[in-house]
C-alpha atoms as a PDB file:
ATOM      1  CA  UNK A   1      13.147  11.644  -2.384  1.00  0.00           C
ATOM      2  CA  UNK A   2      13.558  15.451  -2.879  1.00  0.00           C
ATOM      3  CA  UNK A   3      16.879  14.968  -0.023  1.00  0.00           C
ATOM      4  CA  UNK A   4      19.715  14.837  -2.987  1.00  0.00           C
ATOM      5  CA  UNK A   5      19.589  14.922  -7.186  1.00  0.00           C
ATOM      6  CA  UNK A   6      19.339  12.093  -8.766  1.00  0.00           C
ATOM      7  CA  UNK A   7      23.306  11.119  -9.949  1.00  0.00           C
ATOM      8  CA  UNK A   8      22.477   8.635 -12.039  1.00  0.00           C
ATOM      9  CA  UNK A   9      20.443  11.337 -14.031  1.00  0.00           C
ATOM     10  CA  UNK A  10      23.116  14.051 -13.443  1.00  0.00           C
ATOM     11  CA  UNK A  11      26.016  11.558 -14.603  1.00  0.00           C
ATOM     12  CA  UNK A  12      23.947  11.114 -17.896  1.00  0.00           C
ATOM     13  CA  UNK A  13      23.619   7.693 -17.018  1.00  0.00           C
ATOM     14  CA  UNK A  14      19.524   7.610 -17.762  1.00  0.00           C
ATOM     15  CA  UNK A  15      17.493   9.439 -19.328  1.00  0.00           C
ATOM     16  CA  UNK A  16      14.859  10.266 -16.329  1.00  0.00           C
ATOM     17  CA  UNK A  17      14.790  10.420 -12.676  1.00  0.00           C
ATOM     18  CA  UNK A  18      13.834   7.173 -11.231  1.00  0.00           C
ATOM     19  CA  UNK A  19      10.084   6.335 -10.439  1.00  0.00           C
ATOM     20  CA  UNK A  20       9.324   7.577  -6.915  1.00  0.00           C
ATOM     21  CA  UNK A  21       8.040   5.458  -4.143  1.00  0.00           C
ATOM     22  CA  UNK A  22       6.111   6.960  -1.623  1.00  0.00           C
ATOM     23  CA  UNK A  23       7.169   4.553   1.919  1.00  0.00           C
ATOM     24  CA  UNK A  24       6.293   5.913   5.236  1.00  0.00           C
ATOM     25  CA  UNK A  25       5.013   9.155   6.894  1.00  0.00           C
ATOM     26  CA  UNK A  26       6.710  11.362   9.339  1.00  0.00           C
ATOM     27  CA  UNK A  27       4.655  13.618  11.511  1.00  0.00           C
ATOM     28  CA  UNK A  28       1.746  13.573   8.612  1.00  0.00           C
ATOM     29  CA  UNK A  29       5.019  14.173   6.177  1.00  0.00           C
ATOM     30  CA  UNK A  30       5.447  11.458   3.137  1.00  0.00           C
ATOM     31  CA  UNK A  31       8.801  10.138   2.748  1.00  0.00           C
ATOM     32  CA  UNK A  32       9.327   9.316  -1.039  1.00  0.00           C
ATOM     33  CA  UNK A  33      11.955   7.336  -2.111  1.00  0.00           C
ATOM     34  CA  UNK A  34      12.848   5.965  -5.299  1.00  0.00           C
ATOM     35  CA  UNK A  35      13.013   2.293  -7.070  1.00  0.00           C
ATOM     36  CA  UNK A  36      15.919   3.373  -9.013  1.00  0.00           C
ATOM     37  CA  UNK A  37      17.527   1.796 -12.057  1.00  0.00           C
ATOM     38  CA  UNK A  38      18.467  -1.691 -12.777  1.00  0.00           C
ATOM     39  CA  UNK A  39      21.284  -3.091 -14.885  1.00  0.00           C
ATOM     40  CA  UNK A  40      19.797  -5.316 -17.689  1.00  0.00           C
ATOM     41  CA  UNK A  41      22.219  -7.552 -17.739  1.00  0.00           C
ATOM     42  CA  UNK A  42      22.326  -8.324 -14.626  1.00  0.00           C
ATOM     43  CA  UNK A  43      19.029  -7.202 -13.502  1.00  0.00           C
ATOM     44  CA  UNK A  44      20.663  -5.741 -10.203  1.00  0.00           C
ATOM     45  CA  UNK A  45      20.249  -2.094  -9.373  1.00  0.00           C
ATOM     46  CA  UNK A  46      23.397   0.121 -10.921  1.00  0.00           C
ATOM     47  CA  UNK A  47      25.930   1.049  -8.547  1.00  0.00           C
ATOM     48  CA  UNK A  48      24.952   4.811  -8.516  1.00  0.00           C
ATOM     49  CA  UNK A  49      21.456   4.245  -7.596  1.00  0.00           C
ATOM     50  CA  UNK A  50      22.957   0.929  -5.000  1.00  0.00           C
ATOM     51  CA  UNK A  51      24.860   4.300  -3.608  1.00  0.00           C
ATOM     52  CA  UNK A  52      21.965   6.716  -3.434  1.00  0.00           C
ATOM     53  CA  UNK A  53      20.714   7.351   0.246  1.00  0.00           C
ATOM     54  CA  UNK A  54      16.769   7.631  -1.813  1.00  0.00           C
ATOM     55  CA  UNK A  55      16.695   3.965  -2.897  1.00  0.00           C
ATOM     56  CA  UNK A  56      13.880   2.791  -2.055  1.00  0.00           C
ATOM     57  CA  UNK A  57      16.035   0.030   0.014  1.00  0.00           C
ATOM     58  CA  UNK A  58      17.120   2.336   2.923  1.00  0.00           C
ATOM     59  CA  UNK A  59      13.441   2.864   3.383  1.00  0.00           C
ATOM     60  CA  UNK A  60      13.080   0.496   6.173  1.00  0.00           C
ATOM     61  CA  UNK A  61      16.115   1.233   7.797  1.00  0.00           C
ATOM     62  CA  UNK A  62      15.178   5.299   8.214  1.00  0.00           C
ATOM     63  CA  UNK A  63      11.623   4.239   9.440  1.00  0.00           C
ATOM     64  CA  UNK A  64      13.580   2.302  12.259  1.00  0.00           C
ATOM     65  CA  UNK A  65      16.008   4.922  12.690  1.00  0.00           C
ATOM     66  CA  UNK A  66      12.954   7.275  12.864  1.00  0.00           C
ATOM     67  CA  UNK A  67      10.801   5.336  15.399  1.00  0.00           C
ATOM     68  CA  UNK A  68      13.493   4.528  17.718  1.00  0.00           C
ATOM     69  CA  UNK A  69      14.298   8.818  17.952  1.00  0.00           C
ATOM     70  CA  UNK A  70      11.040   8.883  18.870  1.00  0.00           C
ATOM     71  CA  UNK A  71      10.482   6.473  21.371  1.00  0.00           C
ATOM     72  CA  UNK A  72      13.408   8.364  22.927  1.00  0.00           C
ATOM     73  CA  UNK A  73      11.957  11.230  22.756  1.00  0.00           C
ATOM     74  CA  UNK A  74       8.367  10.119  24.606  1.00  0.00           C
ATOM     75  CA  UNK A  75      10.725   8.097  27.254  1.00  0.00           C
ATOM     76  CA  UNK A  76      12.358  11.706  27.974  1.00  0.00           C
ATOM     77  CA  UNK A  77       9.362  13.734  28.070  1.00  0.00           C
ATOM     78  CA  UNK A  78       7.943  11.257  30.307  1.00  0.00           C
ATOM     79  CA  UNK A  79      10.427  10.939  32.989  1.00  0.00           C
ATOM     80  CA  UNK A  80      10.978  14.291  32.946  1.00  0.00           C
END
């Protein structure tokens, strides 16, 4: 979560930083991300925090992205 600051707090658009979420680990590190903020009358997330690459949405999609570096890596090292 500490990759980019919060724009929807920046823009003045809430009051706090969104709660954090902590998702995955990488090499022992946790990867926090963040619920974000939702619109209450539509109860869908506001389009700066749909925008933000620390929504707690893209989580899943970095873990893939993650694993699948790594498995590349070990099938490397191996047939090396």
């Amino acid at each position: 979560m500490a990759r980019t600051v919060c724009k929807a707090w920046k823009n003045g658009e809430v009051k706090h930083r969104g709660k954090a979420t902590l998702e995955w680990h990488k090499d022992g590190v946790p990867q926090y991300y963040c619920y974000g903020y939702y619109d209450s009358m539509t109860d869908e997330l506001i389009e700066t925090c749909k925008n933000c690459r620390d929504n707690e949405r893209y989580a899943q999609g970095d873990l893939e992205a993650w694993l699948a570096q790594e498995e590349e890596r070990l099938q490397a090292e191996n047939s090396a």
